[in-house]
PDB file of N, CA and C in Angstrom:
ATOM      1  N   UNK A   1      26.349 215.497  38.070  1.00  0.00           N
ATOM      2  CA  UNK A   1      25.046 215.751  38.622  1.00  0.00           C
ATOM      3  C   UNK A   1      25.004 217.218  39.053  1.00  0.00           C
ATOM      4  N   UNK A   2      23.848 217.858  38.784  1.00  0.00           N
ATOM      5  CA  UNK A   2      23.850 219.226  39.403  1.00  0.00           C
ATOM      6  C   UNK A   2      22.459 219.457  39.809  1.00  0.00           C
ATOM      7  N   UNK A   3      22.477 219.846  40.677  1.00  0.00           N
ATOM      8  CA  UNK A   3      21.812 220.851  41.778  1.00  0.00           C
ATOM      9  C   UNK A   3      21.386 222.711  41.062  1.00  0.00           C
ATOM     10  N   UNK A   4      19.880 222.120  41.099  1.00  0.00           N
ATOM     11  CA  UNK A   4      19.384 224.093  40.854  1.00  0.00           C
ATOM     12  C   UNK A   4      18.864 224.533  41.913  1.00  0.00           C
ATOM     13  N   UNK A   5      18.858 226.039  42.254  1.00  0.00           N
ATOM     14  CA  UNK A   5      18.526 226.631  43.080  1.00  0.00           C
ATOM     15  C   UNK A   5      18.153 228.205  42.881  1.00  0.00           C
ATOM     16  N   UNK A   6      17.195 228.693  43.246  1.00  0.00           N
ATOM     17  CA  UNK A   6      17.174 230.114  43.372  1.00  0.00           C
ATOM     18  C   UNK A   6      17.400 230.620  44.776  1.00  0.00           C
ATOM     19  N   UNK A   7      18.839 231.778  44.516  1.00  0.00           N
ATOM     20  CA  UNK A   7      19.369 232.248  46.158  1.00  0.00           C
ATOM     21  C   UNK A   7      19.779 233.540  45.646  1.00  0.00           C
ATOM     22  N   UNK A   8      20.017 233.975  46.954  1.00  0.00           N
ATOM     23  CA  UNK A   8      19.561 235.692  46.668  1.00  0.00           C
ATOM     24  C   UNK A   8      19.763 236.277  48.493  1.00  0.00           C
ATOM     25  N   UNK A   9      20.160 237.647  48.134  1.00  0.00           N
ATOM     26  CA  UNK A   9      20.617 238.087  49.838  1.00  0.00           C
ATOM     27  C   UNK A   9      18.661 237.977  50.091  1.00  0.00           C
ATOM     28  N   UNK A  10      19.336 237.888  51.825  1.00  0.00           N
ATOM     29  CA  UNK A  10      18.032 237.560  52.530  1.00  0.00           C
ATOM     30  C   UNK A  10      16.881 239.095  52.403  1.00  0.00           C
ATOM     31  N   UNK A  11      15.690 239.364  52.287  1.00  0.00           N
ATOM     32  CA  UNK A  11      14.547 240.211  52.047  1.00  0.00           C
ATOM     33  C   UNK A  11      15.047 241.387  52.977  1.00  0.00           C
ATOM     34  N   UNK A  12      15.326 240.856  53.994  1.00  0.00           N
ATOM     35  CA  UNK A  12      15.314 242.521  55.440  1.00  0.00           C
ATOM     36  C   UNK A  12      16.691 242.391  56.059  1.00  0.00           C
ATOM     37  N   UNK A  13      17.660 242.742  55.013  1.00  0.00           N
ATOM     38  CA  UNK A  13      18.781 243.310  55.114  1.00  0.00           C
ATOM     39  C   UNK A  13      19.939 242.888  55.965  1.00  0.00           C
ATOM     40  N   UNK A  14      19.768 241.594  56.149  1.00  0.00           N
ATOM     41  CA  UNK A  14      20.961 240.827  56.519  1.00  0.00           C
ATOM     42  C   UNK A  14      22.087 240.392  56.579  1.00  0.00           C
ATOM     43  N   UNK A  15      22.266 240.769  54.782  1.00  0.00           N
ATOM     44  CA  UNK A  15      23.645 240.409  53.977  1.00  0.00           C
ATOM     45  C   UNK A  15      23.799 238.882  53.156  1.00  0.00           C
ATOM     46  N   UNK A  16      23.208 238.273  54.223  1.00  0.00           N
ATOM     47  CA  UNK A  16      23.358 236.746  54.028  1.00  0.00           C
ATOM     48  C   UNK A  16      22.398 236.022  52.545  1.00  0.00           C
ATOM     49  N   UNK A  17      23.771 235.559  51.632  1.00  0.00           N
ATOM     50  CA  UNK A  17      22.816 234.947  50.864  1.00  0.00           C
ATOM     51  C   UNK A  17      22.464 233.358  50.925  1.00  0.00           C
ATOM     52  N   UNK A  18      21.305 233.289  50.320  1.00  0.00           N
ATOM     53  CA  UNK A  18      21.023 231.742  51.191  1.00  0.00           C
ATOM     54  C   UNK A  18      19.753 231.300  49.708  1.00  0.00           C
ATOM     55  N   UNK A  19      19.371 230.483  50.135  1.00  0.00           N
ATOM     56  CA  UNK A  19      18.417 229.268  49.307  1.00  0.00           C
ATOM     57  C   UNK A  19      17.114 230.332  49.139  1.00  0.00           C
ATOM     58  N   UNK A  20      16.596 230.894  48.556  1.00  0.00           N
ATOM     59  CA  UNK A  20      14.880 231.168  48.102  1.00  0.00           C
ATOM     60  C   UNK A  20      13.662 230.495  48.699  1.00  0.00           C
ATOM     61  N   UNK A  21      13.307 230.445  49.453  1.00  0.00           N
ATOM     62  CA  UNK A  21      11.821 229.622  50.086  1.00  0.00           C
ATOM     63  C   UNK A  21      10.727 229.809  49.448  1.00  0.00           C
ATOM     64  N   UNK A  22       9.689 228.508  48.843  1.00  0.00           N
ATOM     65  CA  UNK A  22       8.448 228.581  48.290  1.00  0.00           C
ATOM     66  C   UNK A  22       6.845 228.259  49.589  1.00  0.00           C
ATOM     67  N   UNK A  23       6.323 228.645  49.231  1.00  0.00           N
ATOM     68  CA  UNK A  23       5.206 228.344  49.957  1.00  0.00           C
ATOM     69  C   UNK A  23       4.316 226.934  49.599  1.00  0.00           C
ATOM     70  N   UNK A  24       4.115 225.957  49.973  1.00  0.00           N
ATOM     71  CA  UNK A  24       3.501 224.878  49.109  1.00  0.00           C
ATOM     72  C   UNK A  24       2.340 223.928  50.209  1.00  0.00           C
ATOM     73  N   UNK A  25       1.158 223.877  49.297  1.00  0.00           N
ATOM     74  CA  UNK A  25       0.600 223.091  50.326  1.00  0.00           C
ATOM     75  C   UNK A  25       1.239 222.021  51.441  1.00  0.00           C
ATOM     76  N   UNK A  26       1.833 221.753  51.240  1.00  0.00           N
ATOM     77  CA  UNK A  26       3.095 221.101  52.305  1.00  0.00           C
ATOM     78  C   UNK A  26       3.475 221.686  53.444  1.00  0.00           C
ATOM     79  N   UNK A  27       4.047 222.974  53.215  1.00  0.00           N
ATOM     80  CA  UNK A  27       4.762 224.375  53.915  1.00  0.00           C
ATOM     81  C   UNK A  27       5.812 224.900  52.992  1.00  0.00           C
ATOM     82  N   UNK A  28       6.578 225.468  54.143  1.00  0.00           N
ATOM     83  CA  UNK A  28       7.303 226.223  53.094  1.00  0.00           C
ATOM     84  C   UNK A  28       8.717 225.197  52.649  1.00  0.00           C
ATOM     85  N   UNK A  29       8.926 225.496  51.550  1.00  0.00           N
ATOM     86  CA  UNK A  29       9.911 224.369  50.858  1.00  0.00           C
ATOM     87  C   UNK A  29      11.474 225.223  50.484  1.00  0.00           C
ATOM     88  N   UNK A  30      12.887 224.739  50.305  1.00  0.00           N
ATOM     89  CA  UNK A  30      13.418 225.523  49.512  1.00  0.00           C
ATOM     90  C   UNK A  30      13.507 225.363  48.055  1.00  0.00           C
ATOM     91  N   UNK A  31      13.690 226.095  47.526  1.00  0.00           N
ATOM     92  CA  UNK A  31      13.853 226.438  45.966  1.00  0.00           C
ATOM     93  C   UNK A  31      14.389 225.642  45.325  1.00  0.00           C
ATOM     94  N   UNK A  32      14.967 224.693  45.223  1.00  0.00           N
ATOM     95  CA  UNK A  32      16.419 224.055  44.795  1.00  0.00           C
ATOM     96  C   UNK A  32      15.759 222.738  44.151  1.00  0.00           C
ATOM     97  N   UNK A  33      16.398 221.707  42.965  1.00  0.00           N
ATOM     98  CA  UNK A  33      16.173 220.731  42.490  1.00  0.00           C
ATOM     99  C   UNK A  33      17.359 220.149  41.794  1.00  0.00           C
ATOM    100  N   UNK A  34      17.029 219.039  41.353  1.00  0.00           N
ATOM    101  CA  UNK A  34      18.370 217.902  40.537  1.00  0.00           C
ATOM    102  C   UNK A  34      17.869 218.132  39.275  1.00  0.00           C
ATOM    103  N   UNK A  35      18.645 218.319  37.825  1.00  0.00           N
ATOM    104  CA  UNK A  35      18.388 218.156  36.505  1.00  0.00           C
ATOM    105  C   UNK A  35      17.133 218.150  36.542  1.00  0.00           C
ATOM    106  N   UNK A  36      16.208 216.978  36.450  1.00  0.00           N
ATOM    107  CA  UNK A  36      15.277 216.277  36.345  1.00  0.00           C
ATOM    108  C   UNK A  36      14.200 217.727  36.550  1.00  0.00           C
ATOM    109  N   UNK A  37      14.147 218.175  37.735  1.00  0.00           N
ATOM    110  CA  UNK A  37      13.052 219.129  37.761  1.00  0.00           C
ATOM    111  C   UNK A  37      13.356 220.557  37.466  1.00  0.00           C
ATOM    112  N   UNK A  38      14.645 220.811  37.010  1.00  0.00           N
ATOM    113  CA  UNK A  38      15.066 222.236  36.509  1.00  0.00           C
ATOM    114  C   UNK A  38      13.741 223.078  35.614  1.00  0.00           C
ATOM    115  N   UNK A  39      12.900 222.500  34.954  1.00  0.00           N
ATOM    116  CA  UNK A  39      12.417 223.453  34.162  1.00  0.00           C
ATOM    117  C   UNK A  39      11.302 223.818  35.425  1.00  0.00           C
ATOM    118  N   UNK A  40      10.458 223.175  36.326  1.00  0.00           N
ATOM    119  CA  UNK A  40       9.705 223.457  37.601  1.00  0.00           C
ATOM    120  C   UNK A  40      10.193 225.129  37.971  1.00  0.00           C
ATOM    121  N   UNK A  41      11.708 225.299  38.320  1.00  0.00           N
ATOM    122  CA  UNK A  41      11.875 226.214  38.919  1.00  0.00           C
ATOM    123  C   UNK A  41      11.965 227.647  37.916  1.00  0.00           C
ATOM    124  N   UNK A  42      12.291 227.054  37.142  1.00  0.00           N
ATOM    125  CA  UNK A  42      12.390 227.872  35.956  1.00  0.00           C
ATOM    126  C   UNK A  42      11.106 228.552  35.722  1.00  0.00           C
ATOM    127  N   UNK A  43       9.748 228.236  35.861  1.00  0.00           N
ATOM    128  CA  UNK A  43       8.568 228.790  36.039  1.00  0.00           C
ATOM    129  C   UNK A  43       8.022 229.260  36.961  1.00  0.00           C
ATOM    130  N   UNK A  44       8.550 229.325  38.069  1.00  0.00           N
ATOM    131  CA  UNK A  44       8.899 230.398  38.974  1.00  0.00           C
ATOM    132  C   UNK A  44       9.500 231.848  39.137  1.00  0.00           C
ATOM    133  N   UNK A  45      10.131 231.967  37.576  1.00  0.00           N
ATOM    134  CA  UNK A  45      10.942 233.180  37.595  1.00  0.00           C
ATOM    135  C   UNK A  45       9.940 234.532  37.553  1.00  0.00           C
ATOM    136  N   UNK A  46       8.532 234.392  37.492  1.00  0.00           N
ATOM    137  CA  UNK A  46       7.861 235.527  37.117  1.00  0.00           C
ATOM    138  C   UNK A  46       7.726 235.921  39.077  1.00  0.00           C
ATOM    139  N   UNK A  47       7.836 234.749  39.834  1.00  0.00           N
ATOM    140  CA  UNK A  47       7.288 235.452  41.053  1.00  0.00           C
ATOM    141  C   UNK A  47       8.635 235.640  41.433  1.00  0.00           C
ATOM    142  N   UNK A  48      10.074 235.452  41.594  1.00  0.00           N
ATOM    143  CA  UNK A  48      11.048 235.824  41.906  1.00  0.00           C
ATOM    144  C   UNK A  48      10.911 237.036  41.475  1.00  0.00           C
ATOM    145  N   UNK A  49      10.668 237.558  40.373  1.00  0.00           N
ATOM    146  CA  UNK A  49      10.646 238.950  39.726  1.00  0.00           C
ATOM    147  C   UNK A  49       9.820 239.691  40.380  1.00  0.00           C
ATOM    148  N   UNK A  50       8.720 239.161  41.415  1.00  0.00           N
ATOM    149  CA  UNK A  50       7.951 240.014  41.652  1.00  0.00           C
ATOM    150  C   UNK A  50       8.685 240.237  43.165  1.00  0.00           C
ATOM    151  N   UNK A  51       9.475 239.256  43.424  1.00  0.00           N
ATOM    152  CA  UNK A  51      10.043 239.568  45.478  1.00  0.00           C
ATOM    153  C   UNK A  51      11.524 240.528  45.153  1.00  0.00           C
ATOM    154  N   UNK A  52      12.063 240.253  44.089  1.00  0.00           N
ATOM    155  CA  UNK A  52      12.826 241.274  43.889  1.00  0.00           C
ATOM    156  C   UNK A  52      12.744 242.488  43.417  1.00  0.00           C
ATOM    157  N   UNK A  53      11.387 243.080  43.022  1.00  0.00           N
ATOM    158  CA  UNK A  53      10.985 243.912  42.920  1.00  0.00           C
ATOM    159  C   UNK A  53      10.468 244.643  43.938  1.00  0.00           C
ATOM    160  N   UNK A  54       9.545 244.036  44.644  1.00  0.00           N
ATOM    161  CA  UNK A  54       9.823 244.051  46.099  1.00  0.00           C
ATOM    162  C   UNK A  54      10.274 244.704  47.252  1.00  0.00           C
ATOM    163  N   UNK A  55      11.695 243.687  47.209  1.00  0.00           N
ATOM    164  CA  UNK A  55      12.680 243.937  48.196  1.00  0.00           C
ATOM    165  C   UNK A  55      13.374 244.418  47.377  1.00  0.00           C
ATOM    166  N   UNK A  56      13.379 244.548  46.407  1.00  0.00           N
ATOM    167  CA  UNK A  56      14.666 245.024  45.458  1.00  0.00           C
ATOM    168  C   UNK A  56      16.666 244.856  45.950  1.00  0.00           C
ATOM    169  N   UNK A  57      16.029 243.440  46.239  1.00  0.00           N
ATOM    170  CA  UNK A  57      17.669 242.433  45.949  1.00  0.00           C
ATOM    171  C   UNK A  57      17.346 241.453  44.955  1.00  0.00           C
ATOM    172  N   UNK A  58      18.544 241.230  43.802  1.00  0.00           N
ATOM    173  CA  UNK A  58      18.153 240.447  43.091  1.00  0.00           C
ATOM    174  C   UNK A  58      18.321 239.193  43.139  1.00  0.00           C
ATOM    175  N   UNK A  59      17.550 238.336  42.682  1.00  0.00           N
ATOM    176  CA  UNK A  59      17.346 236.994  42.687  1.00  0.00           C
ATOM    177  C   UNK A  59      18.279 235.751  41.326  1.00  0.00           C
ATOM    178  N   UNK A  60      18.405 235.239  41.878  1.00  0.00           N
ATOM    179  CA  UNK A  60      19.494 234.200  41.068  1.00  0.00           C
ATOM    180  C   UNK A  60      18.835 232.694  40.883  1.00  0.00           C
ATOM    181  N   UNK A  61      18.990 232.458  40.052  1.00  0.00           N
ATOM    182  CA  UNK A  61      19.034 230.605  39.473  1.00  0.00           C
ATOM    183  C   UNK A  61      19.956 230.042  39.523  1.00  0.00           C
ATOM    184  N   UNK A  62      20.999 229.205  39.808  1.00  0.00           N
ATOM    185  CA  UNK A  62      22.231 228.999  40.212  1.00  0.00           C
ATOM    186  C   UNK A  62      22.289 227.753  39.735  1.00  0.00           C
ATOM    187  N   UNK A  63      23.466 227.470  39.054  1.00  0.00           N
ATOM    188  CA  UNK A  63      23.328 225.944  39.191  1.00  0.00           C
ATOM    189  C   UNK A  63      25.432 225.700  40.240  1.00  0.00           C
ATOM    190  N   UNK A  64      24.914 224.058  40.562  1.00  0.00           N
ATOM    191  CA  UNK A  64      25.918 223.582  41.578  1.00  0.00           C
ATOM    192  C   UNK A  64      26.194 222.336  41.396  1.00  0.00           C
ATOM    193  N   UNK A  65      27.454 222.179  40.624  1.00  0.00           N
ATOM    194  CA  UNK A  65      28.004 221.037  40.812  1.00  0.00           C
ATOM    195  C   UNK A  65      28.179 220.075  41.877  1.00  0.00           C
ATOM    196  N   UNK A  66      28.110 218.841  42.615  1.00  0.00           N
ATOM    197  CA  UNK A  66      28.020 217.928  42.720  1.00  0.00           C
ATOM    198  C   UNK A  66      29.467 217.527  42.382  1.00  0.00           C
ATOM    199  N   UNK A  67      30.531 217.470  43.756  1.00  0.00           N
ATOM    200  CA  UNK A  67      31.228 216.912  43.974  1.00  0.00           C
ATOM    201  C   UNK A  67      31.636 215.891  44.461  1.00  0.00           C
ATOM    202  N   UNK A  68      31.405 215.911  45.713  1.00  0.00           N
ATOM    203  CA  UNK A  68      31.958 214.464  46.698  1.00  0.00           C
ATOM    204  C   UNK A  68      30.316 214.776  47.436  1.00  0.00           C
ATOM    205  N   UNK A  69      30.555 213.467  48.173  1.00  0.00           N
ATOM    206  CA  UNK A  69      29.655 213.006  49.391  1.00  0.00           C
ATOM    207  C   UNK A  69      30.588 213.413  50.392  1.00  0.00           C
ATOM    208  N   UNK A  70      29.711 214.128  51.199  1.00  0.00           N
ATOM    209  CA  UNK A  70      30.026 214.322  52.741  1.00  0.00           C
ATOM    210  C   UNK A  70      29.670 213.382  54.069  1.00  0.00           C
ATOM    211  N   UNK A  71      28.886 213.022  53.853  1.00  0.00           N
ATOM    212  CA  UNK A  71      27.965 211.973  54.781  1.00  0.00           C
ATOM    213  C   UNK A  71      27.138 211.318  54.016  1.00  0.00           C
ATOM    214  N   UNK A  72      26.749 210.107  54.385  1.00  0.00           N
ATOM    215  CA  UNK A  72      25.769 209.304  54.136  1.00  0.00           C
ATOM    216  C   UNK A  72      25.066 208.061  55.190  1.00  0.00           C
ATOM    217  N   UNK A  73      23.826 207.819  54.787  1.00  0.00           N
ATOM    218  CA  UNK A  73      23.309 206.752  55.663  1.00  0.00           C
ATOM    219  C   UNK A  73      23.883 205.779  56.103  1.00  0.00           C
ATOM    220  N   UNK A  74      23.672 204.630  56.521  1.00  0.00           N
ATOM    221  CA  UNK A  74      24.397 203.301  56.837  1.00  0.00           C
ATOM    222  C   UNK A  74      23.319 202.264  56.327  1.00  0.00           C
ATOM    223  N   UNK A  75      22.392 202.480  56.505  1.00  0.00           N
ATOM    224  CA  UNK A  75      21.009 201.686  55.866  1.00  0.00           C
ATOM    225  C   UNK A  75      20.583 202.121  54.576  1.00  0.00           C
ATOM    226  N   UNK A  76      20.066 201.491  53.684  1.00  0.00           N
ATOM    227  CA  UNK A  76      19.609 201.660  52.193  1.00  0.00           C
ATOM    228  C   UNK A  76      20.511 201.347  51.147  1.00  0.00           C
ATOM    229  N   UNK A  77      19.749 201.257  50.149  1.00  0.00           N
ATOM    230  CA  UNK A  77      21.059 200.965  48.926  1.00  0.00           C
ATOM    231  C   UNK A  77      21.555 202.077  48.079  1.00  0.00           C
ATOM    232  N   UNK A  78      22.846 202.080  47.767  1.00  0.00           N
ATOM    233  CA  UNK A  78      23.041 203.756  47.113  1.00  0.00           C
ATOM    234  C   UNK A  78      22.386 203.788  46.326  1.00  0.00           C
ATOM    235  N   UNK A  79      22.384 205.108  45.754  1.00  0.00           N
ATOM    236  CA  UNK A  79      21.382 205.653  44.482  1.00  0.00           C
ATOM    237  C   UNK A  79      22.127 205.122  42.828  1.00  0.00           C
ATOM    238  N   UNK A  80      21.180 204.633  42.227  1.00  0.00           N
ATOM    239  CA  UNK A  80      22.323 204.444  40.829  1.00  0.00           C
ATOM    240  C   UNK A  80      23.111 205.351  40.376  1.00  0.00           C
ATOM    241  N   UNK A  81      22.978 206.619  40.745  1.00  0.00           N
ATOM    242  CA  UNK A  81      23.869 207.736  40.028  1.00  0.00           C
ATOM    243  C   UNK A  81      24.991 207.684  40.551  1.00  0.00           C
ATOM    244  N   UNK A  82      25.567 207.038  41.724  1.00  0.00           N
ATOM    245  CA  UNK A  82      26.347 207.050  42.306  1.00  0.00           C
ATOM    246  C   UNK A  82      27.534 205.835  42.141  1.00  0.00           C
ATOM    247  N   UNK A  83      28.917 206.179  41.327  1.00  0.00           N
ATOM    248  CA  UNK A  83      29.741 204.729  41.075  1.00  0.00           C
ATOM    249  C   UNK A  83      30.631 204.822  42.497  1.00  0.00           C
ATOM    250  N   UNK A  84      30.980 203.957  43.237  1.00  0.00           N
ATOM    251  CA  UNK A  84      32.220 203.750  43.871  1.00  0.00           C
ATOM    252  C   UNK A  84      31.978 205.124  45.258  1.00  0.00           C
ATOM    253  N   UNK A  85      31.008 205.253  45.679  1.00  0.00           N
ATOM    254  CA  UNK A  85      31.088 206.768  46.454  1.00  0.00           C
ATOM    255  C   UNK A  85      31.126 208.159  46.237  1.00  0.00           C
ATOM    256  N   UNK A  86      31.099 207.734  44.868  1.00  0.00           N
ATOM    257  CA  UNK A  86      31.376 209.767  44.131  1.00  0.00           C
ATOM    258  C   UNK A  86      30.490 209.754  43.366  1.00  0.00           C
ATOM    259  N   UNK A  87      29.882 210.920  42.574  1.00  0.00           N
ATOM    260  CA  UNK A  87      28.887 211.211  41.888  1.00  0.00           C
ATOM    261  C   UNK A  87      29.321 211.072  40.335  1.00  0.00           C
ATOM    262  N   UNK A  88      28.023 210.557  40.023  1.00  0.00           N
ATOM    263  CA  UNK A  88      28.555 209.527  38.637  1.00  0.00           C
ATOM    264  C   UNK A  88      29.044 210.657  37.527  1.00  0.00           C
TER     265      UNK A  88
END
């Protein structure tokens, strides 16, 4: 299973690189998705181009493997992707 994300050092010179934030009727969201919605973010790359132009730090698409579980609920049923506690 993998995890996408656009991350990138923070806009006003922090150092710190971290997750990309979108604006969405919702609020603001982070960047990041499972397989399933990878091409979503992927059409985003014209306005990343425009904040790194910008701020002129560059911006990344990342993908992230999906290792172990760290925590989980106690209520609900696991997710099917999931055999035995580890990611399928």
């Amino acid at each position: 299973m993998t995890l996408y994300a656009w991350i990138g050092e923070d806009e006003y010179g922090g150092g710190q690189v971290g997750l990309k934030q979108g604006l969405v009727p919702a609020g603001i969201i982070p960047l990041c998705c499972m397989d399933h919605d990878r091409k979503k973010l992927e059409r985003l790359r014209p306005q990343m181009e425009q904040q790194a132009t910008l701020y002129g730090k560059r911006i990344y698409l990342a993908a992230f493997e999906f290792t172990e579980i760290i925590d989980a609920t106690d209520n609900g049923a696991p997710a099917k992707d999931f055999e035995n506690g580890k990611p399928a």
